[in-house]
C-alpha atoms as a PDB file:
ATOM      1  CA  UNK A   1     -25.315  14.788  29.845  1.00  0.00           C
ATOM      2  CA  UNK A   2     -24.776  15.415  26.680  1.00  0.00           C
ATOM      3  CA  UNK A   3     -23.368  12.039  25.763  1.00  0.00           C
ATOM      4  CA  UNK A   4     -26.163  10.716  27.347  1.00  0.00           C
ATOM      5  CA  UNK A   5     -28.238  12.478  24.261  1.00  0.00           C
ATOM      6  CA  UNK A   6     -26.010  11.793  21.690  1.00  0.00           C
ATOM      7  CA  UNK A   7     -26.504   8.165  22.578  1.00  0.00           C
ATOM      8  CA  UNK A   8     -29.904   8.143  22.811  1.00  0.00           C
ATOM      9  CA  UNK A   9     -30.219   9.512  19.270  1.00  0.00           C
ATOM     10  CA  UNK A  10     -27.744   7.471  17.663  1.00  0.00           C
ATOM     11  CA  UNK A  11     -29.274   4.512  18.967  1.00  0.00           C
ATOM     12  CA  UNK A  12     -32.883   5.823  17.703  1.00  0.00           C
ATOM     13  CA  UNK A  13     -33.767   3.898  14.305  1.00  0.00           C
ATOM     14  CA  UNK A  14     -35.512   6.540  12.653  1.00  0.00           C
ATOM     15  CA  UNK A  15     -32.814   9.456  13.341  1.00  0.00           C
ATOM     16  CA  UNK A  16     -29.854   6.884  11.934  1.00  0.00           C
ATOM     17  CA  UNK A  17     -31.918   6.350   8.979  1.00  0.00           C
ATOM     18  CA  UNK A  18     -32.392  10.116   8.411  1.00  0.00           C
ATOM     19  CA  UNK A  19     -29.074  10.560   9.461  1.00  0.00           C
ATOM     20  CA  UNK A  20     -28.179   7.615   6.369  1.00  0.00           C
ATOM     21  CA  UNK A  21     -30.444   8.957   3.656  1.00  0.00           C
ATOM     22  CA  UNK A  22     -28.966  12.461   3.737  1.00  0.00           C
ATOM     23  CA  UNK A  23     -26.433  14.205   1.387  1.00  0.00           C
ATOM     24  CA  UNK A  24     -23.497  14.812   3.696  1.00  0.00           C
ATOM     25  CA  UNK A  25     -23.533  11.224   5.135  1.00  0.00           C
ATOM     26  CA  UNK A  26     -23.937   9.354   1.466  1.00  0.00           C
ATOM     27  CA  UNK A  27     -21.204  11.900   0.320  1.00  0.00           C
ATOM     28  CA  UNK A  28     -19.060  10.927   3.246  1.00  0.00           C
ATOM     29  CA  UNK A  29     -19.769   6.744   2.206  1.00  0.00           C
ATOM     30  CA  UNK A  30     -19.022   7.327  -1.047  1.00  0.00           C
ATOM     31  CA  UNK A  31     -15.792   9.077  -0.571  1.00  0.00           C
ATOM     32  CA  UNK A  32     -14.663   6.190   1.789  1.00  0.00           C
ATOM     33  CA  UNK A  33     -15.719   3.439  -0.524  1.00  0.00           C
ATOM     34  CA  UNK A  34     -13.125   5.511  -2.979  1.00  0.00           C
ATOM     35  CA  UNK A  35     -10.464   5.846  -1.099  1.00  0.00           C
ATOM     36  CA  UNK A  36     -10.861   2.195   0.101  1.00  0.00           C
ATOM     37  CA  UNK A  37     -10.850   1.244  -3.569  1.00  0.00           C
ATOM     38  CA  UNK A  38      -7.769   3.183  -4.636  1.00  0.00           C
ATOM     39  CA  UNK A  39      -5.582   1.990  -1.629  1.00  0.00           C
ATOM     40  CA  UNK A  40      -6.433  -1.883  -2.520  1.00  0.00           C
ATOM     41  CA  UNK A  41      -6.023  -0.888  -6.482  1.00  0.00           C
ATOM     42  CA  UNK A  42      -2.496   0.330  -4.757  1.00  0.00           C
ATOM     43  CA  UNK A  43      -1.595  -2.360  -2.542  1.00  0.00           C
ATOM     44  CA  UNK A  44      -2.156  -5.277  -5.738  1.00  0.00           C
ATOM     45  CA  UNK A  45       0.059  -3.356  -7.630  1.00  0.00           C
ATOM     46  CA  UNK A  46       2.812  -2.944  -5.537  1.00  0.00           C
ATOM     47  CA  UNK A  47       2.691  -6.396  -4.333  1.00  0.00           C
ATOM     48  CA  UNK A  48       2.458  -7.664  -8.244  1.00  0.00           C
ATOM     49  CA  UNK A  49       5.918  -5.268  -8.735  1.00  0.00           C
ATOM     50  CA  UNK A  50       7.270  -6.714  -6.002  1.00  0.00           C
ATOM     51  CA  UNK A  51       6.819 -10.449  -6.762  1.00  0.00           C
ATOM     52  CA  UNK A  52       8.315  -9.126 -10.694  1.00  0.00           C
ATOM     53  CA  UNK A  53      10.789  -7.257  -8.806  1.00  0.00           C
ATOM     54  CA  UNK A  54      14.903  -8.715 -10.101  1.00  0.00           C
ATOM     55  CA  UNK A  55      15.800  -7.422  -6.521  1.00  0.00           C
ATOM     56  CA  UNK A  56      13.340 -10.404  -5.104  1.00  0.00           C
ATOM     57  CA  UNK A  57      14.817 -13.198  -7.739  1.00  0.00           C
ATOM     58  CA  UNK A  58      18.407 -12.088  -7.127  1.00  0.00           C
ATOM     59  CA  UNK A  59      17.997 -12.297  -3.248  1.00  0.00           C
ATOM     60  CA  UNK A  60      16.069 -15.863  -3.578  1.00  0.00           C
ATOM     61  CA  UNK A  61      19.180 -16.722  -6.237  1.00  0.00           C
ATOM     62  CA  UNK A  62      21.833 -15.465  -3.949  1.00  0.00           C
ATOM     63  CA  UNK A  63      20.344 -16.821  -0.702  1.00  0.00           C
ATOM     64  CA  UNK A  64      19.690 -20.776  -2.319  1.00  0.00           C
ATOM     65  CA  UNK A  65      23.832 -20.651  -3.037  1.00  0.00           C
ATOM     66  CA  UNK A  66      26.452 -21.246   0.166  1.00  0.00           C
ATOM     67  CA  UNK A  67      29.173 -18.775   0.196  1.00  0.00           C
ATOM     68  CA  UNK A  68      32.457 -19.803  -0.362  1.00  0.00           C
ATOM     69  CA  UNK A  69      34.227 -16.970   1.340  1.00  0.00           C
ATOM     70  CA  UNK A  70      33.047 -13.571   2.664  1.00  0.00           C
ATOM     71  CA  UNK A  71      34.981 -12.272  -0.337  1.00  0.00           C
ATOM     72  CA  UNK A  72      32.213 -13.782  -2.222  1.00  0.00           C
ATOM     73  CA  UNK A  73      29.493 -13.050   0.257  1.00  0.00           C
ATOM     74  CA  UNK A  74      30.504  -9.760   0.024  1.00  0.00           C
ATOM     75  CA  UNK A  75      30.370  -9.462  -3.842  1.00  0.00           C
ATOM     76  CA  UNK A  76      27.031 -10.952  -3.693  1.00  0.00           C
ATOM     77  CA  UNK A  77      25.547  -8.296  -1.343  1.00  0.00           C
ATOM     78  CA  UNK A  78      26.823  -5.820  -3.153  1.00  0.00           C
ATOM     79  CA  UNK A  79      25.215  -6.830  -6.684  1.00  0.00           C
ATOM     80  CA  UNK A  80      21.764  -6.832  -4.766  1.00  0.00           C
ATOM     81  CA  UNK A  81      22.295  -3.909  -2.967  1.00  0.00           C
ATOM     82  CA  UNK A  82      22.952  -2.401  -7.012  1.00  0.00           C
ATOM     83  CA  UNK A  83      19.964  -4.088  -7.897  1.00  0.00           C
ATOM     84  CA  UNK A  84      17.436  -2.853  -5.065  1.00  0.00           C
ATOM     85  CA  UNK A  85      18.766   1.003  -5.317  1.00  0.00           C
ATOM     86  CA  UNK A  86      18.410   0.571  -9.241  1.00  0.00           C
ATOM     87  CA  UNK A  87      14.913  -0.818  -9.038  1.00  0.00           C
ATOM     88  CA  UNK A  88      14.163   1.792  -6.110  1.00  0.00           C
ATOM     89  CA  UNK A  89      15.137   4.831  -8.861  1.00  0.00           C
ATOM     90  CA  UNK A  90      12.823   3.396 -11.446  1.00  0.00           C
ATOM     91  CA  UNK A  91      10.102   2.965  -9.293  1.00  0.00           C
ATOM     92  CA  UNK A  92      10.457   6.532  -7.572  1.00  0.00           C
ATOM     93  CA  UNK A  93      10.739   7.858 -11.411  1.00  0.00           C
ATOM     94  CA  UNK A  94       7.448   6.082 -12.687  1.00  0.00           C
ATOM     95  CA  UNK A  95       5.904   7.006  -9.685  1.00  0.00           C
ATOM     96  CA  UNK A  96       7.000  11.079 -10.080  1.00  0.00           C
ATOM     97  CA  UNK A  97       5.364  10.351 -14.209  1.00  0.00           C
ATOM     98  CA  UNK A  98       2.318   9.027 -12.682  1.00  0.00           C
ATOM     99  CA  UNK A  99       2.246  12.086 -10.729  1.00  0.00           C
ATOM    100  CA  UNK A 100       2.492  14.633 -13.297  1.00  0.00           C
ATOM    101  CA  UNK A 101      -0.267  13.091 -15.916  1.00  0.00           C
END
């Protein structure tokens, strides 16, 4: 039953456009178009650090090369293992800075 009302007056054009032309609802828009904003402002620039990202050229550099041995594979996955936890720290700093200011 009371579905059945909630239905009927969400699907009446006059109550949604009340509904739409109040505070609470425009409020409630404008917050979303914000946080929609910030998370694609977010997601470029983490895509743009990871296509600068040293971790990404040294795996493309390491995978284009054949192994000789796993000695050498083994030396190779270690230097971009270094790389990523290196890059990892300086990201998790900058991000703690951002934080702060």
């Amino acid at each position: 039953m009371l579905a059945r009302m909630l239905f009927n007056l969400l699907n009446n054009h006059r109550v949604v456009e009340k509904l739409a032309e109040s505070r609470p609802i425009r409020r409630a828009a404008q917050i979303t178009a914000y946080a929609i904003t910030k998370a694609q402002i977010a997601g470029r620039d983490a895509s743009q650090r990871v296509l600068r990202s040293q971790t990404l050229r040294q795996v493309r550099d390491e995978a284009a090369k054949v192994p000789g041995d796993l000695g050498e594979m083994g030396s190779r996955l270690k230097r971009v293992r270094e790389t990523f936890v290196n890059e990892v720290k300086g990201g998790w700093k900058d991000g703690s800075r951002g934080i702060k200011k």
